[in-house]
Protein backbone atom coordinates (compact mmCIF):
# COMPACT_ATOMS: atom_id res chain seq x y z
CA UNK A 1 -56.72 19.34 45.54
CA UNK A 2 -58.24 20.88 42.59
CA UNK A 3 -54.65 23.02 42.07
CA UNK A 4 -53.27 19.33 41.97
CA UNK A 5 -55.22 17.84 39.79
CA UNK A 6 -54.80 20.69 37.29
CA UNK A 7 -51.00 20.60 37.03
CA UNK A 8 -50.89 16.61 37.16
CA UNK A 9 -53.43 17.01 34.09
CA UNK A 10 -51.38 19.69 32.60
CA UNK A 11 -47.98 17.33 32.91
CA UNK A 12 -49.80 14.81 30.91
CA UNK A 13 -50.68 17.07 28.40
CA UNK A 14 -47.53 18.09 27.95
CA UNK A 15 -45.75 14.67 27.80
CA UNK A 16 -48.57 13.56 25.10
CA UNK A 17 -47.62 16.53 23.13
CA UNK A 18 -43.79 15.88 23.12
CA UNK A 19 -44.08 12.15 22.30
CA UNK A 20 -46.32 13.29 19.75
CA UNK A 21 -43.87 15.97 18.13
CA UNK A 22 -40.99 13.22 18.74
CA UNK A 23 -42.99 10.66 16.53
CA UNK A 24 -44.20 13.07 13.98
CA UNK A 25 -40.07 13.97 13.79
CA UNK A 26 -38.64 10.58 13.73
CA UNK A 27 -37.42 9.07 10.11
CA UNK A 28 -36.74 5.57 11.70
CA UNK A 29 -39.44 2.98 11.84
CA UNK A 30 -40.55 1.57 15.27
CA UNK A 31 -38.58 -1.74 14.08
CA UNK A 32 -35.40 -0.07 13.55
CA UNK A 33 -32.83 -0.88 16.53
CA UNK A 34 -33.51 0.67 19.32
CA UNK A 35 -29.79 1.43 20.30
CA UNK A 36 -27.53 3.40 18.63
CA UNK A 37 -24.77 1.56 17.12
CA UNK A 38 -20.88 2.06 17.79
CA UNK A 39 -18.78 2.34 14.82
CA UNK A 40 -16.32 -0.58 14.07
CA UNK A 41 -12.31 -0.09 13.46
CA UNK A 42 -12.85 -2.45 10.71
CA UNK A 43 -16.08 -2.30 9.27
CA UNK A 44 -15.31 -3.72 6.08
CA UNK A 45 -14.54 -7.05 7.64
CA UNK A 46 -15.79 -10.34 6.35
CA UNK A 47 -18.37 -8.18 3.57
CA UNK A 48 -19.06 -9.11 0.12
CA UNK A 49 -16.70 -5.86 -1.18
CA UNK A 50 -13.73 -7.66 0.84
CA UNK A 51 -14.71 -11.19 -0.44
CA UNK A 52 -14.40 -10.24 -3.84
CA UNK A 53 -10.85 -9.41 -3.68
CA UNK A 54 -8.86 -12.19 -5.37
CA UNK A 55 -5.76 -13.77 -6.17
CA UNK A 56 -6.89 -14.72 -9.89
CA UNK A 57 -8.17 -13.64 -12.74
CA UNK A 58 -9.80 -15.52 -15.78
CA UNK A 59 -11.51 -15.69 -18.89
CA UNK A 60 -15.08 -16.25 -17.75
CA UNK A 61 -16.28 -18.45 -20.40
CA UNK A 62 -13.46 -20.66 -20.30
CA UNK A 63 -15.04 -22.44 -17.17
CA UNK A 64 -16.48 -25.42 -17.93
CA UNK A 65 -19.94 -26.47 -17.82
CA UNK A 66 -22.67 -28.61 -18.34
CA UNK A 67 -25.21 -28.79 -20.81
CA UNK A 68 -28.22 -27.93 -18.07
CA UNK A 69 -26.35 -24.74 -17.04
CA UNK A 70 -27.17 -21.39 -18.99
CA UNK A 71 -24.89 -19.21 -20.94
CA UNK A 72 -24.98 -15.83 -18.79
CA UNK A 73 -21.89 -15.42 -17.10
CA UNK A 74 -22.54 -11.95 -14.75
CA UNK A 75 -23.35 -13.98 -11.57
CA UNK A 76 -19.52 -15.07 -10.44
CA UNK A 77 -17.59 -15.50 -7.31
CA UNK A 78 -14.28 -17.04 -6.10
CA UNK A 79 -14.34 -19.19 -3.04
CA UNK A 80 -12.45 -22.08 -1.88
CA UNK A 81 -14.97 -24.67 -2.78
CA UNK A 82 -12.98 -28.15 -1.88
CA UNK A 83 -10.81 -27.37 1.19
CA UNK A 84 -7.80 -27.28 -0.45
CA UNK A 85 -6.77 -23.73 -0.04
CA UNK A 86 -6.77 -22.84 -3.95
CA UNK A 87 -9.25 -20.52 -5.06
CA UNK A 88 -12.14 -21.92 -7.22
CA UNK A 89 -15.09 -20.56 -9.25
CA UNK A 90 -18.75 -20.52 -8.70
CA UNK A 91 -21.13 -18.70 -10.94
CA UNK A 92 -24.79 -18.85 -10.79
CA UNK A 93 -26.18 -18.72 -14.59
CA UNK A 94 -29.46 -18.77 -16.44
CA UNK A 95 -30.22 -17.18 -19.61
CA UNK A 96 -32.30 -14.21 -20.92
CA UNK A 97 -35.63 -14.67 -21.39
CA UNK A 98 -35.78 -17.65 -20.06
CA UNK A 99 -38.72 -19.28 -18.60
CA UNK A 100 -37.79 -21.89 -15.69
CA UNK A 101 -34.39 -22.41 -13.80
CA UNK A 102 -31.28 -23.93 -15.11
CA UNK A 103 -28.25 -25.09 -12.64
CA UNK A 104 -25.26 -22.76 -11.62
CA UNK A 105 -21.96 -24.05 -11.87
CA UNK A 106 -18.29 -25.14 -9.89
CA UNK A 107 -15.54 -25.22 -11.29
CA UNK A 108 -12.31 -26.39 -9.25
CA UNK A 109 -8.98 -25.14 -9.99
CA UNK A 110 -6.36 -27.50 -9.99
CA UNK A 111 -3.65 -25.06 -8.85
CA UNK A 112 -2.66 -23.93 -12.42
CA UNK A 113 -6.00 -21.82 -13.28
CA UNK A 114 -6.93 -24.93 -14.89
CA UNK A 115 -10.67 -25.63 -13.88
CA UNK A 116 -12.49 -28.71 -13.82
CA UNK A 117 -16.49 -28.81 -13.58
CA UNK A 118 -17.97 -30.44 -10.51
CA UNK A 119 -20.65 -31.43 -8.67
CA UNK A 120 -19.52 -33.44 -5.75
CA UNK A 121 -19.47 -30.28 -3.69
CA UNK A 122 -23.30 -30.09 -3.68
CA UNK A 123 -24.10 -33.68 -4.05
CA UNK A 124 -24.51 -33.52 -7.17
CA UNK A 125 -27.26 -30.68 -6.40
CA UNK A 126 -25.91 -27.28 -7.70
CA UNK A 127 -28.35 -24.45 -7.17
CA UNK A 128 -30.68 -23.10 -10.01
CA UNK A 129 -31.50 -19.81 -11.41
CA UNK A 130 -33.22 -18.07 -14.17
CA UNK A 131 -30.78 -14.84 -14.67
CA UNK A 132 -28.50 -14.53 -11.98
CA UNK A 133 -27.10 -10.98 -11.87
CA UNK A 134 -24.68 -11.49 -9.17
CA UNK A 135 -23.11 -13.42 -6.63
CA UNK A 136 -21.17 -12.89 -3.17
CA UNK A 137 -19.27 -14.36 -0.85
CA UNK A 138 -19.37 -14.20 2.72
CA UNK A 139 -19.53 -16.46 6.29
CA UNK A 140 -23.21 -15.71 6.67
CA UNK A 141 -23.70 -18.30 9.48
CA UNK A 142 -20.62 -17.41 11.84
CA UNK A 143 -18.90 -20.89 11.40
CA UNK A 144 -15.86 -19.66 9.87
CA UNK A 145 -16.64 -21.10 6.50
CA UNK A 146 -17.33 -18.81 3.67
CA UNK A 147 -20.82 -18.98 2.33
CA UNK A 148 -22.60 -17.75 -1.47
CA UNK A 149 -25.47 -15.44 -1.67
CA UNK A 150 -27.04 -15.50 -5.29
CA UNK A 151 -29.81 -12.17 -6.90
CA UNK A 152 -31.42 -13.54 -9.30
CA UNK A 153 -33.78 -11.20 -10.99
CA UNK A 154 -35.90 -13.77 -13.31
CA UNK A 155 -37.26 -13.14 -16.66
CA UNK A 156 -35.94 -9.95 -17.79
CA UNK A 157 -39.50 -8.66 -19.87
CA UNK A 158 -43.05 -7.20 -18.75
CA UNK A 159 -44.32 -8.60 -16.37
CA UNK A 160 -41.28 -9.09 -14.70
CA UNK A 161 -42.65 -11.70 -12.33
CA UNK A 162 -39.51 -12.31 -10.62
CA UNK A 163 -37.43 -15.02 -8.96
CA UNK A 164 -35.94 -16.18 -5.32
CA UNK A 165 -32.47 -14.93 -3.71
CA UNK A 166 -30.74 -18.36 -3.24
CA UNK A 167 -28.53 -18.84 0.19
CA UNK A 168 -26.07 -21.48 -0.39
CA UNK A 169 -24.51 -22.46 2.81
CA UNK A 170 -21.09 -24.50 3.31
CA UNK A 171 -21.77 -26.83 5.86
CA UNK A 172 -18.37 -28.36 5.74
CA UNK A 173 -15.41 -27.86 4.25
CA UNK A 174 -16.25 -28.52 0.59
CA UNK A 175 -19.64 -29.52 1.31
CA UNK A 176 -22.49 -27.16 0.78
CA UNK A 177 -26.57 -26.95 0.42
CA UNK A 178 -28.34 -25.02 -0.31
CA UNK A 179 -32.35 -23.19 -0.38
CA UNK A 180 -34.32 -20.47 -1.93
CA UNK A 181 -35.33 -17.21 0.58
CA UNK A 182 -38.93 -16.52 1.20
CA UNK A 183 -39.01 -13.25 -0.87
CA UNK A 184 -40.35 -13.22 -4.92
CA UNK A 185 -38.95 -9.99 -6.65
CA UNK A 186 -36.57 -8.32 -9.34
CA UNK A 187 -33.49 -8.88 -7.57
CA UNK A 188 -30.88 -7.46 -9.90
CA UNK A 189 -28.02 -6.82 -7.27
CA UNK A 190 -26.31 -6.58 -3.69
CA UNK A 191 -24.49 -6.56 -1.16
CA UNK A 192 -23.33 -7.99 1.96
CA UNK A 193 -21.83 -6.59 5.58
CA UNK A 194 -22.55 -6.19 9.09
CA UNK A 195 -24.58 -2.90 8.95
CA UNK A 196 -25.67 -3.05 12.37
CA UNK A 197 -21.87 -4.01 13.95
CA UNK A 198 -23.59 -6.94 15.50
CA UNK A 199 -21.09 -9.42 14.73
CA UNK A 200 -22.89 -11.10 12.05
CA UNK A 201 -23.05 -10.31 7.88
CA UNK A 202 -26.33 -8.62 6.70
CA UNK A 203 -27.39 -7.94 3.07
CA UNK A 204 -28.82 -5.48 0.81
CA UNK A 205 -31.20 -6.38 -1.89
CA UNK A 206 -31.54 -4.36 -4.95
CA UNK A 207 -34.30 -4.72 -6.97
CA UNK A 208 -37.30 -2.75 -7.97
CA UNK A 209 -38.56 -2.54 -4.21
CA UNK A 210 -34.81 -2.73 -2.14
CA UNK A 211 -34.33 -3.98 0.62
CA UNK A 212 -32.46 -5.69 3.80
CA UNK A 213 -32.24 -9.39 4.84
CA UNK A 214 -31.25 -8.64 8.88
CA UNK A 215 -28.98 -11.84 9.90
CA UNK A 216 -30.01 -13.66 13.13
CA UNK A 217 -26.40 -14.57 13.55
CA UNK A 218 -27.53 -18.19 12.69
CA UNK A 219 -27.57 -17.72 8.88
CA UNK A 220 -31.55 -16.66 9.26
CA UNK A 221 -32.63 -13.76 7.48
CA UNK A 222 -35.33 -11.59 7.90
CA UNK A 223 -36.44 -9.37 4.95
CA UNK A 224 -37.21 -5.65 6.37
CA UNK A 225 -37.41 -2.07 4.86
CA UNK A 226 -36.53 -0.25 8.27
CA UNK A 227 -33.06 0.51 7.70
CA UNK A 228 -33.99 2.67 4.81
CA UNK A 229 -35.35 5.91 5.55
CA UNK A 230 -38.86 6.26 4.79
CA UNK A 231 -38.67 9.94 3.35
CA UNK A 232 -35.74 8.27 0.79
CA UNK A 233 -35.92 9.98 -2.76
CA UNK A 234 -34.37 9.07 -5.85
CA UNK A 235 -33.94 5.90 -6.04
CA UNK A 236 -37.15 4.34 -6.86
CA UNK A 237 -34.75 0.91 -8.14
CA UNK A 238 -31.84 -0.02 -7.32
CA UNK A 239 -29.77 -2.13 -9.68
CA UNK A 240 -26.28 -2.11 -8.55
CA UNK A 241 -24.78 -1.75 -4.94
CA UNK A 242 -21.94 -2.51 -2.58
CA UNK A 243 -21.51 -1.71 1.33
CA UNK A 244 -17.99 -0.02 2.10
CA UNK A 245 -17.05 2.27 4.64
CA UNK A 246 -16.01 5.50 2.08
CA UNK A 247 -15.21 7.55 4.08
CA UNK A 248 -13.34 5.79 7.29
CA UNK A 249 -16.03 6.61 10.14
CA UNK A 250 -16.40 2.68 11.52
CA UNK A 251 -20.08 3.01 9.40
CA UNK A 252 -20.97 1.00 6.48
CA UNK A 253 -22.14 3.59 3.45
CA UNK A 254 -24.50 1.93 1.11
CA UNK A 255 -23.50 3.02 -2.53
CA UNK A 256 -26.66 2.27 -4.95
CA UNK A 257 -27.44 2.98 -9.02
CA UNK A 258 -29.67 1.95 -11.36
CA UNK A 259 -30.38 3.81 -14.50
CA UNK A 260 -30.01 7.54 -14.19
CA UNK A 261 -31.95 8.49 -17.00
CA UNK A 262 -34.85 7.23 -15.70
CA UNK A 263 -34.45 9.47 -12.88
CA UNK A 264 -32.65 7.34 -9.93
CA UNK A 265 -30.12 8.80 -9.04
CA UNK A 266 -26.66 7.54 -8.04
CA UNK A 267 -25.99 8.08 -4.25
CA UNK A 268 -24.16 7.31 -1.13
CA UNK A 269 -26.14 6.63 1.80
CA UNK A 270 -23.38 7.57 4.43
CA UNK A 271 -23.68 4.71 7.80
CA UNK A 272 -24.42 5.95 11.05
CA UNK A 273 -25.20 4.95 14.29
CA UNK A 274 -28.91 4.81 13.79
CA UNK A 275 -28.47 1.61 12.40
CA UNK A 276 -30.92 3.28 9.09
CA UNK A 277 -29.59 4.97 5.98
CA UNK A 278 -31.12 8.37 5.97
CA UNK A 279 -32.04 10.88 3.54
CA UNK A 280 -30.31 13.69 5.28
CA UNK A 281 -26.97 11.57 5.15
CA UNK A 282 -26.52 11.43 1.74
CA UNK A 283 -24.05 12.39 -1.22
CA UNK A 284 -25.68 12.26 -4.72
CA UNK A 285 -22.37 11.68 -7.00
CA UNK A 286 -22.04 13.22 -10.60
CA UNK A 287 -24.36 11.47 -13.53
CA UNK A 288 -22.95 10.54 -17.24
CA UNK A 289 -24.52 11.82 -19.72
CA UNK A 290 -25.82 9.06 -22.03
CA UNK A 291 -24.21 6.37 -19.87
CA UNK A 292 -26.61 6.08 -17.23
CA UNK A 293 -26.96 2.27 -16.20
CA UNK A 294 -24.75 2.12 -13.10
CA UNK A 295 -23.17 -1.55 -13.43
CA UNK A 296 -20.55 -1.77 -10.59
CA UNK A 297 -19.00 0.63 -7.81
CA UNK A 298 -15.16 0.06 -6.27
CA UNK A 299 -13.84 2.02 -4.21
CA UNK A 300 -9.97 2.60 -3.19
CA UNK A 301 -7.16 5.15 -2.59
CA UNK A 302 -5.94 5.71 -6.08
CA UNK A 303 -3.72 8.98 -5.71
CA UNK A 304 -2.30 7.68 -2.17
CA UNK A 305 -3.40 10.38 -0.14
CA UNK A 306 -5.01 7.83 2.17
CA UNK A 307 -8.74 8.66 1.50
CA UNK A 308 -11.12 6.43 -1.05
CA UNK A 309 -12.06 7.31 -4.16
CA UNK A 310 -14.29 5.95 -6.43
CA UNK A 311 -14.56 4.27 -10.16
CA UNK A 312 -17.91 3.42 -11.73
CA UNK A 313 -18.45 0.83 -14.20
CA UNK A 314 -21.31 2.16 -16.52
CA UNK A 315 -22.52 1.54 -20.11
CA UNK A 316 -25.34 2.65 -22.13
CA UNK A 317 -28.73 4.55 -21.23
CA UNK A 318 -29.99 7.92 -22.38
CA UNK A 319 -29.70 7.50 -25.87
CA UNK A 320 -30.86 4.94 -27.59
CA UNK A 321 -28.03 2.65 -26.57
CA UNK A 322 -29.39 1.13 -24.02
CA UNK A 323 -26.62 -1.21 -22.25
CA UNK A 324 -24.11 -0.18 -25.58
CA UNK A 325 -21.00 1.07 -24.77
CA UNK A 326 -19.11 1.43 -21.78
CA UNK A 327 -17.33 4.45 -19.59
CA UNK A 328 -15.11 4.46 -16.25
CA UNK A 329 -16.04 6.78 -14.08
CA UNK A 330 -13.07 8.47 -11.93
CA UNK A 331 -14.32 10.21 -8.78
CA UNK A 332 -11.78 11.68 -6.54
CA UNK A 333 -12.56 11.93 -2.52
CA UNK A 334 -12.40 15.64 -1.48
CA UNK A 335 -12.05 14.04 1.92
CA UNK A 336 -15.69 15.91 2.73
CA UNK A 337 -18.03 13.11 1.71
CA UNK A 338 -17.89 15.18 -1.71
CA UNK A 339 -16.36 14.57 -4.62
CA UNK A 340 -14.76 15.78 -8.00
CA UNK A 341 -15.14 13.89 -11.20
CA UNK A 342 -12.14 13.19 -12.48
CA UNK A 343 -12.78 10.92 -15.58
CA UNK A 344 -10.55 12.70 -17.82
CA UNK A 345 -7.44 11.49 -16.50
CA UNK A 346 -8.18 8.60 -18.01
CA UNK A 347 -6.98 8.51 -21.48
CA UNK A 348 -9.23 6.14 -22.48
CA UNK A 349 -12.34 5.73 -20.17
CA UNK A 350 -14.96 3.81 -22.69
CA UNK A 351 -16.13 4.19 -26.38
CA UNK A 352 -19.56 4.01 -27.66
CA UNK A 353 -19.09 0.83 -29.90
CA UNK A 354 -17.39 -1.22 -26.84
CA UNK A 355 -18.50 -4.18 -25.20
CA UNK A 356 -20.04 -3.47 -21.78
CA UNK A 357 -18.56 -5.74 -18.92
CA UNK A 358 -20.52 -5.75 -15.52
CA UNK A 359 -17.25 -5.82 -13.03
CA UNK A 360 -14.42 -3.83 -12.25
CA UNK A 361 -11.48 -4.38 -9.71
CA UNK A 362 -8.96 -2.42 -8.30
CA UNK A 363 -5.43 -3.91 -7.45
CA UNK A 364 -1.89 -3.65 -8.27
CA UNK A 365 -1.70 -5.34 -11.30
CA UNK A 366 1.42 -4.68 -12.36
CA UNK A 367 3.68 -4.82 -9.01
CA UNK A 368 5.05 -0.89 -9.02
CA UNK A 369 3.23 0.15 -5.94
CA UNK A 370 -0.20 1.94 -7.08
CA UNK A 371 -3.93 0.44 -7.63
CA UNK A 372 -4.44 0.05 -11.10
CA UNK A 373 -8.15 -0.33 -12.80
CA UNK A 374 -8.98 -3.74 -14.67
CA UNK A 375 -11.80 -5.64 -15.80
CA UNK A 376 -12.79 -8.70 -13.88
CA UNK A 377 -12.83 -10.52 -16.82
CA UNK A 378 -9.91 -11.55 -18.33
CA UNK A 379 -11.22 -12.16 -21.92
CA UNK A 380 -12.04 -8.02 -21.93
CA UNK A 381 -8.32 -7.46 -22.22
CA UNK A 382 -9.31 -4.06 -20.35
CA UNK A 383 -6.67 -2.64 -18.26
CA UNK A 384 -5.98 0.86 -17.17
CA UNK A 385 -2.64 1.62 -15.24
CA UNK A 386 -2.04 4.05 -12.32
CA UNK A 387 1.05 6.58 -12.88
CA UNK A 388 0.34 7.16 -8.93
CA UNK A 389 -1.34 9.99 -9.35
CA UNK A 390 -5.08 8.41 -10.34
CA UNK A 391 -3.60 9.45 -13.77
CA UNK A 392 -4.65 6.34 -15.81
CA UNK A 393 -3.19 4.84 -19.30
CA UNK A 394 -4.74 2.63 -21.19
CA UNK A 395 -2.82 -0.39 -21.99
């Protein structure tokens, strides 16, 4: 009896020990997912990365608007606002420095890229901000109806009190509402996907404390830090992101910047089937010198040999130019989650004295087969064309 008692003892012992060395182990908070996720043959599907992709281009401050609507124009995004199956404008505004919230704006394009400003669309309630940084586009409630998400970062001086992410929902065709998240914080950038291949569109917050909004499938967000690895290092902010699946594994990678010479460094956080980006899956991608304020990633077979490389919008930071000057960054996919930096085959990648711009996109502007590199913004007259190689001319 005593015998038995001993090894029943003994077994506990034991167990309590290897839960123990199990916990002390672990990376993943108790409240990540308790499954492990299977990787999606689309995982790209329905994000913010794929809802950014457009079939026009315009001169941002061209769009009308009102007089209670501010002059920054960072915050835009193209969705089909009336129903009508043409592609319209919204862009959240505000100004710098400002103190209070001023209303975004719609503008509907009447076919021809000629835009007229509206308000019908939100009875006549468009949705404030104080400086918008960025908005996306996705169906965020699973009613087939694309929705806006809007960072807005607030007053951009000490003490940097903050403002609210705003959800703007489309209830209807060409009828939308909208309402201000829970959460108070820098919110300077984002993006949205289904990280956890649950059928429904998450998002990443960037700010000085990032995090994720989890997606109920409803539209209902909770805010949560588990899906990014406690032991993280090097990137204290988080200014600029995007979710795209780099490398072609069915997981989402989480791309984030912020200003390298302040020490955060510009990584991938490569998507796996713990459901958490960890810091032993992670490639830390080549700083610029000088140019360290990461302002947009894209990412996109440019040399056609069916992997995605990468181009990085940056301007100014390391030198006393803060946010002066501008440089495309060329990183070509070694197919290994590495890669080689390849910005001098670009002829012209940036020059000190140029106006920064905060987005890029990659298409094939000029119809001969390849992606070419242009700004967002068609006022920036900034185009760089693909021989087919990811050799790049300015022109």
């Amino acid at each position: 009896m005593i015998k038995t008692k001993n090894l029943l003892l003994l077994a506990m012992v034991y167990s309590i020990l290897i839960s123990c060395s199990k916990s002390k182990d672990s990376t993943i908070s108790p409240n990540s997912p308790k499954s492990k996720i299977s990787p999606s043959s689309n995982a790209d599907a329905k994000s913010s990365y794929s809802n950014s992709k457009t079939n026009i281009r315009i001169d941002y401050y061209s769009i009308p608007f009102s007089g209670n609507s501010g002059s920054l124009r960072d915050a835009i995004a193209y969705i089909d606002a009336n129903g009508d199956g043409i592609t319209d404008v919204f862009m959240a505004t505000g100004d710098y420095l400002l103190q209070g919230e001023v209303k975004s704006i719609l503008a509907i394009n009447n076919g021809s890229q000629k835009f007229n400003s509206s308000t019908t669309e939100f009875n006549n309630n468009l949705p404030p901000a104080t400086h918008a940084r960025k908005s996306i586009v996705s169906d965020f409630n699973n009613d087939n109806l694309k929705d806006i998400f809007v960072f807005d970062h607030g007053y951009d001086a000490n003490p940097f009190p903050g403002s609210q992410c705003k959800l703007v929902i489309q209830n209807s065709k060409g009828a939308f509402s909208w309402s201000k998240l829970p959460e108070v914080g820098f919110f300077h950038g984002g993006a949205a996907a289904d990280i956890d291949n649950d059928g429904d569109i998450d998002i990443f917050v960037g700010g000085f404390e990032p995090f994720f909004y989890i997606n109920d499938g409803t539209g209902n967000f909770q805010a949560t830090r588990d899906r990014l690895d406690s032991n993280i290092t090097g990137i204290a902010k988080v200014f600029t992101a995007e979710l795209i699946d780099v490398d072609k594994d069915g997981y989402l990678d989480l791309l984030v910047g912020a200003h390298e010479h302040e020490g955060n460094k510009t990584t991938i956080f490569w998507g796996n089937n713990t459901g958490v980006y960890l810091e032993s899956k992670k490639t830390i991608l080549p700083s610029v010198n000088n140019y360290g304020v990461i302002l947009d990633f894209d990412a996109e077979d440019l040399d056609g040999d069916g992997d995605r490389d990468l181009v990085i919008n940056r301007t100014g930071g390391g030198n006393s130019n803060f946010y002066i000057g501008r440089r495309s960054q060329l990183l070509i996919n070694n197919g290994n989650r590495s890669f080689t930096d390849k910005t001098s085959q670009i002829d012209n990648p940036g020059v000190d004295n140029e106006t920064w711009f905060p987005w890029i996109r990659i298409q094939d502007a000029d119809n001969d087969g390849d992606l070419d590199i242009l700004s967002d913004d068609l006022a920036d007259e900034f185009f760089l064309k693909n021989d087919g190689s990811a050799k790049f001319t300015r022109i």
